[in-house]
Protein backbone atom coordinates (compact mmCIF):
# COMPACT_ATOMS: atom_id res chain seq x y z
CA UNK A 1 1.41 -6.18 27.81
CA UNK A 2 2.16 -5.22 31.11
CA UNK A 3 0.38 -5.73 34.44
CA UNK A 4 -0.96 -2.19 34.36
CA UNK A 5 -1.93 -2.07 31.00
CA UNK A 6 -4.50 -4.70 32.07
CA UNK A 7 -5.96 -3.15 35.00
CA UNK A 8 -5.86 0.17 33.09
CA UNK A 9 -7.31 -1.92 30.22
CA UNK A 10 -4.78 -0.34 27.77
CA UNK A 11 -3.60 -2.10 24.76
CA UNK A 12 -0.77 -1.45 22.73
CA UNK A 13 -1.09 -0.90 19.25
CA UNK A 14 -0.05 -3.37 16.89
CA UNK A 15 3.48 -3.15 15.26
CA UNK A 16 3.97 -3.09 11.37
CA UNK A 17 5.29 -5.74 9.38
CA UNK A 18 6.86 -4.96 6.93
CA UNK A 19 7.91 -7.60 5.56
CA UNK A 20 4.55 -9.13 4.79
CA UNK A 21 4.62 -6.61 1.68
CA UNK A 22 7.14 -9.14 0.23
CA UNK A 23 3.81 -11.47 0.20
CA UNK A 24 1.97 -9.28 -2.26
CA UNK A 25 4.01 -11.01 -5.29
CA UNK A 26 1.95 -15.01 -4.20
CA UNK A 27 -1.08 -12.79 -3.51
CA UNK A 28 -0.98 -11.26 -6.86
CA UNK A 29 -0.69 -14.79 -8.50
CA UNK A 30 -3.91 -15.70 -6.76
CA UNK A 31 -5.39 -12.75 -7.15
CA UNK A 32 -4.55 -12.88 -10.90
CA UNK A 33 -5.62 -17.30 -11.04
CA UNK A 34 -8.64 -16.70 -9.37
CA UNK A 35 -10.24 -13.64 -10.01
CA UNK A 36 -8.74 -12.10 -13.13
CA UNK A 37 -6.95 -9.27 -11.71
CA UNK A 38 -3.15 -8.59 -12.75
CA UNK A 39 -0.77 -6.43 -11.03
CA UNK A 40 -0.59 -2.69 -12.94
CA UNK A 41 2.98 -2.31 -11.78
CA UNK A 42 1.87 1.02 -9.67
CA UNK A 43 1.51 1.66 -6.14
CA UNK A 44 1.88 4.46 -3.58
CA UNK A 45 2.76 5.09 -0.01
CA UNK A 46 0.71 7.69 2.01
CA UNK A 47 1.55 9.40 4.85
CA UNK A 48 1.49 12.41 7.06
CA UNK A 49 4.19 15.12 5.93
CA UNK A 50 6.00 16.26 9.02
CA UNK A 51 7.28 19.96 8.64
CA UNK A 52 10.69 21.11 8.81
CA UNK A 53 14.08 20.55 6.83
CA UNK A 54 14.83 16.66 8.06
CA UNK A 55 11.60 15.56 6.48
CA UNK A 56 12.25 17.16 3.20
CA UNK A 57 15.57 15.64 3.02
CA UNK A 58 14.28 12.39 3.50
CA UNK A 59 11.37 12.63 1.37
CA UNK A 60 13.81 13.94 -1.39
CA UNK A 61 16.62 11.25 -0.70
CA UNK A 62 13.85 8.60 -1.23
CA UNK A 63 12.31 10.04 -4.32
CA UNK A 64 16.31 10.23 -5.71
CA UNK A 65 16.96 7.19 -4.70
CA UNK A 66 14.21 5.13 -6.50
CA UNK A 67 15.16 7.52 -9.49
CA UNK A 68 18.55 7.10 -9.98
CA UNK A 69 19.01 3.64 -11.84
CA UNK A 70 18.70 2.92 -15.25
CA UNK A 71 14.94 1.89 -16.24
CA UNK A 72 13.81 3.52 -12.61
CA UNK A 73 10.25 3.76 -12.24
CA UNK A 74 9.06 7.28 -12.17
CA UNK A 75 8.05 8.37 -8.74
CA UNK A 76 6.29 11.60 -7.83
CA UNK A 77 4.27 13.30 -4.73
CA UNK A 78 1.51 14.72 -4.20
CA UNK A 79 -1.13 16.02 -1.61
CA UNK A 80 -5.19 14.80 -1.48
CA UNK A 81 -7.63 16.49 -0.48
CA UNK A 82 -7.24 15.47 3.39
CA UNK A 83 -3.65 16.87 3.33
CA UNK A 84 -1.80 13.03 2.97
CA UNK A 85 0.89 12.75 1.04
CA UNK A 86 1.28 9.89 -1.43
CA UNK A 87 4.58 8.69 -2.85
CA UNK A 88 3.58 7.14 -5.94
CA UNK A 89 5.85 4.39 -7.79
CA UNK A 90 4.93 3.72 -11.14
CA UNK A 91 6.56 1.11 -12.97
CA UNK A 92 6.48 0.92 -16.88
CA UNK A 93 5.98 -2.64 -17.58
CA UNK A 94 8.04 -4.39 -20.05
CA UNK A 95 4.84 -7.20 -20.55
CA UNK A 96 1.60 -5.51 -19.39
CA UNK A 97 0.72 -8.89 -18.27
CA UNK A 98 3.74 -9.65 -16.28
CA UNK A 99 4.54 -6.46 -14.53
CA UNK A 100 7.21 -6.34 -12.53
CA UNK A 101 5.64 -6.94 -8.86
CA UNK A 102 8.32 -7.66 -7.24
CA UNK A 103 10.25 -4.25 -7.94
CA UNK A 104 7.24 -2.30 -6.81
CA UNK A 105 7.16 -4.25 -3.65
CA UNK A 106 10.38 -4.07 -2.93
CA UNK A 107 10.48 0.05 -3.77
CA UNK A 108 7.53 0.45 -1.19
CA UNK A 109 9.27 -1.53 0.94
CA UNK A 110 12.37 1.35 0.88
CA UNK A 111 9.96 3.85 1.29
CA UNK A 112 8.15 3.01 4.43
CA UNK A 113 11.55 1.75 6.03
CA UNK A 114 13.43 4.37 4.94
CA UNK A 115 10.56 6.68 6.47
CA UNK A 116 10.56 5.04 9.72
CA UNK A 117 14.39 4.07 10.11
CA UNK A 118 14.25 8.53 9.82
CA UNK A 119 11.52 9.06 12.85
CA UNK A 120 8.93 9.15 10.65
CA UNK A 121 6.81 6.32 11.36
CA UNK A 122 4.48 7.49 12.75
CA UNK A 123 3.02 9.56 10.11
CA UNK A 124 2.53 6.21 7.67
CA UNK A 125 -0.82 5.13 7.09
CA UNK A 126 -0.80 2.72 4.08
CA UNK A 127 0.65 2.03 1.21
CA UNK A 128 -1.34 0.73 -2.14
CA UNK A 129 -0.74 -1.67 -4.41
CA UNK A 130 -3.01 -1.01 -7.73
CA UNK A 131 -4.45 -4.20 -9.77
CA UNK A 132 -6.77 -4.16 -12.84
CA UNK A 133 -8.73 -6.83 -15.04
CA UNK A 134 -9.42 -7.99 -18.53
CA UNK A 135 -12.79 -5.51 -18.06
CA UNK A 136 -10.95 -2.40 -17.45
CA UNK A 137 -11.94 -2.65 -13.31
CA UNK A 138 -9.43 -1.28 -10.98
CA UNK A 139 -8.37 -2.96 -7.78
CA UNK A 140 -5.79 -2.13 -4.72
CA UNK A 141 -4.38 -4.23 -2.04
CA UNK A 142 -3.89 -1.90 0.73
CA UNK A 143 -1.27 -1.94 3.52
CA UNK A 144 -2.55 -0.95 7.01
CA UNK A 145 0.72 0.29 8.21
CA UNK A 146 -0.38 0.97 12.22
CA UNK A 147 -2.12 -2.68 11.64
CA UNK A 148 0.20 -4.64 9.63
CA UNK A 149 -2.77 -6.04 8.01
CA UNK A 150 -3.94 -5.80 4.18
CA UNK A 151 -7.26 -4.87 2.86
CA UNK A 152 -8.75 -4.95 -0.39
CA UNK A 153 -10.46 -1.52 -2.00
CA UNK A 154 -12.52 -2.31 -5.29
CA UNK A 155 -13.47 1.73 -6.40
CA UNK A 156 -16.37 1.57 -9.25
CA UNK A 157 -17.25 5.10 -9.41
CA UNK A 158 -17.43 8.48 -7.53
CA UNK A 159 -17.91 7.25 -4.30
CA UNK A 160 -18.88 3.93 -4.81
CA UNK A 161 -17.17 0.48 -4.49
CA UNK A 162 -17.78 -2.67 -5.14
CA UNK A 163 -18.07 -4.41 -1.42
CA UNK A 164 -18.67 -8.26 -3.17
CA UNK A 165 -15.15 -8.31 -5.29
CA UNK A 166 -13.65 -7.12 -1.93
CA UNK A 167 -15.14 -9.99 -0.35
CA UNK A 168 -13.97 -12.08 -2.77
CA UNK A 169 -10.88 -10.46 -2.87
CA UNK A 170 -10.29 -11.07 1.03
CA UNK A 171 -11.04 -14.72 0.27
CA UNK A 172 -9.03 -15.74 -2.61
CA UNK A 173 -5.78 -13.95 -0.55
CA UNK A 174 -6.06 -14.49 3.09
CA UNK A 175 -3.81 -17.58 2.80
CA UNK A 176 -1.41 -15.38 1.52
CA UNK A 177 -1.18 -12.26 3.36
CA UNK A 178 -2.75 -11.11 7.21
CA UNK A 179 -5.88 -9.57 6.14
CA UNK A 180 -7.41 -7.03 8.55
CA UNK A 181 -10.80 -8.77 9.88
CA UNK A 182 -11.90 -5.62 11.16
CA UNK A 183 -14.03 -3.84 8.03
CA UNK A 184 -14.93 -1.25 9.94
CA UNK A 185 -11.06 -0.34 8.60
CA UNK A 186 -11.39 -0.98 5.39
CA UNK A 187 -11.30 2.60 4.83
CA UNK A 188 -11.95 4.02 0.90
CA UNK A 189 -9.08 5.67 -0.42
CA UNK A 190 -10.68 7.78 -3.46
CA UNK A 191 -8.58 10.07 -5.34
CA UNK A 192 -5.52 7.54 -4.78
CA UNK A 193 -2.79 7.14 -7.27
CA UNK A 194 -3.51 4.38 -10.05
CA UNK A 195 -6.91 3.62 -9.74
């Protein structure tokens, strides 16, 4: 931060890590030891669509791309209600209860780069990581791309979410990844792709 930032009292934002997403496989573990929750092998990036013929090449590269190999997850877009778009990644697991977290990690990973090594980072918001336990409950670590912090979103209904398995959520991982202290940003994501 500069001298006139201060006196201006400006702050710049924080820049994303994106490497902390390579975290998410420990955090799963613990999330999985201590709370019951296993990764589903799904996840999604969201973002802002910018218009114009560059973007859509990009977004089309990425979705060919993950695609292309043998045993690729299927990936697939589509637009909420708010006009984000989300990326999904959906990885058939070979063992339900040993999904592959790693590949899903490392596709989102591709994604948001990919995305921002094209001029498009600015229109990343988060990217979502879905879990699920023994009860049928569905779980997401999210990715506060303009933060480079992780939160946890427990949905339980139409509207409604369980704020205490968050908590405990935040607890049992906060060791392994920078959680975002702030819950004021723990924004809900309803509607988002597998939960």
């Amino acid at each position: 931060m500069g001298f006139w930032d201060v006196i201006t009292g400006r702050t710049r934002p924080k820049q994303a890590n994106l490497d902390a997403l390579f975290a998410v496989p420990t955090a799963a573990l613990t999330m999985q030891t201590s709370l019951g929750l296993v990764p589903t092998g799904d996840g999604a990036v969201c973002y802002r669509a910018a218009a114009g013929a560059g973007f859509a090449g990009t977004q089309h590269d990425i979705v060919e791309l993950l695609g292309a190999s043998e045993g690729a997850p299927k990936v697939t877009t589509s637009v909420d209600e708010f006009g984000f778009t989300w990326l999904s990644v959906d990885h058939d697991p070979l063992d339900p209860a040993n999904p592959d977290i790693t590949g899903l990690v490392t596709d989102l990973h591709a994604v948001n780069t990919t995305l921002e090594m094209n001029g498009f980072g600015p229109g990343l918001l988060c990217s979502l990581i879905a879990f699920t336990g023994a009860d049928g409950r569905s779980a997401a670590l999210i990715y506060l791309y303009k933060q480079g912090t992780f939160y946890p979103f427990v949905p339980t209904g139409p509207q409604q979410r369980d704020n205490l398995l968050e908590i405990n959520i935040r607890t049992a991982v906060e060791g392994d990844l920078p959680v975002e202290k702030d819950l004021s940003r723990w924004l809900a994501v309803w509607g988002a792709p597998g939960l």
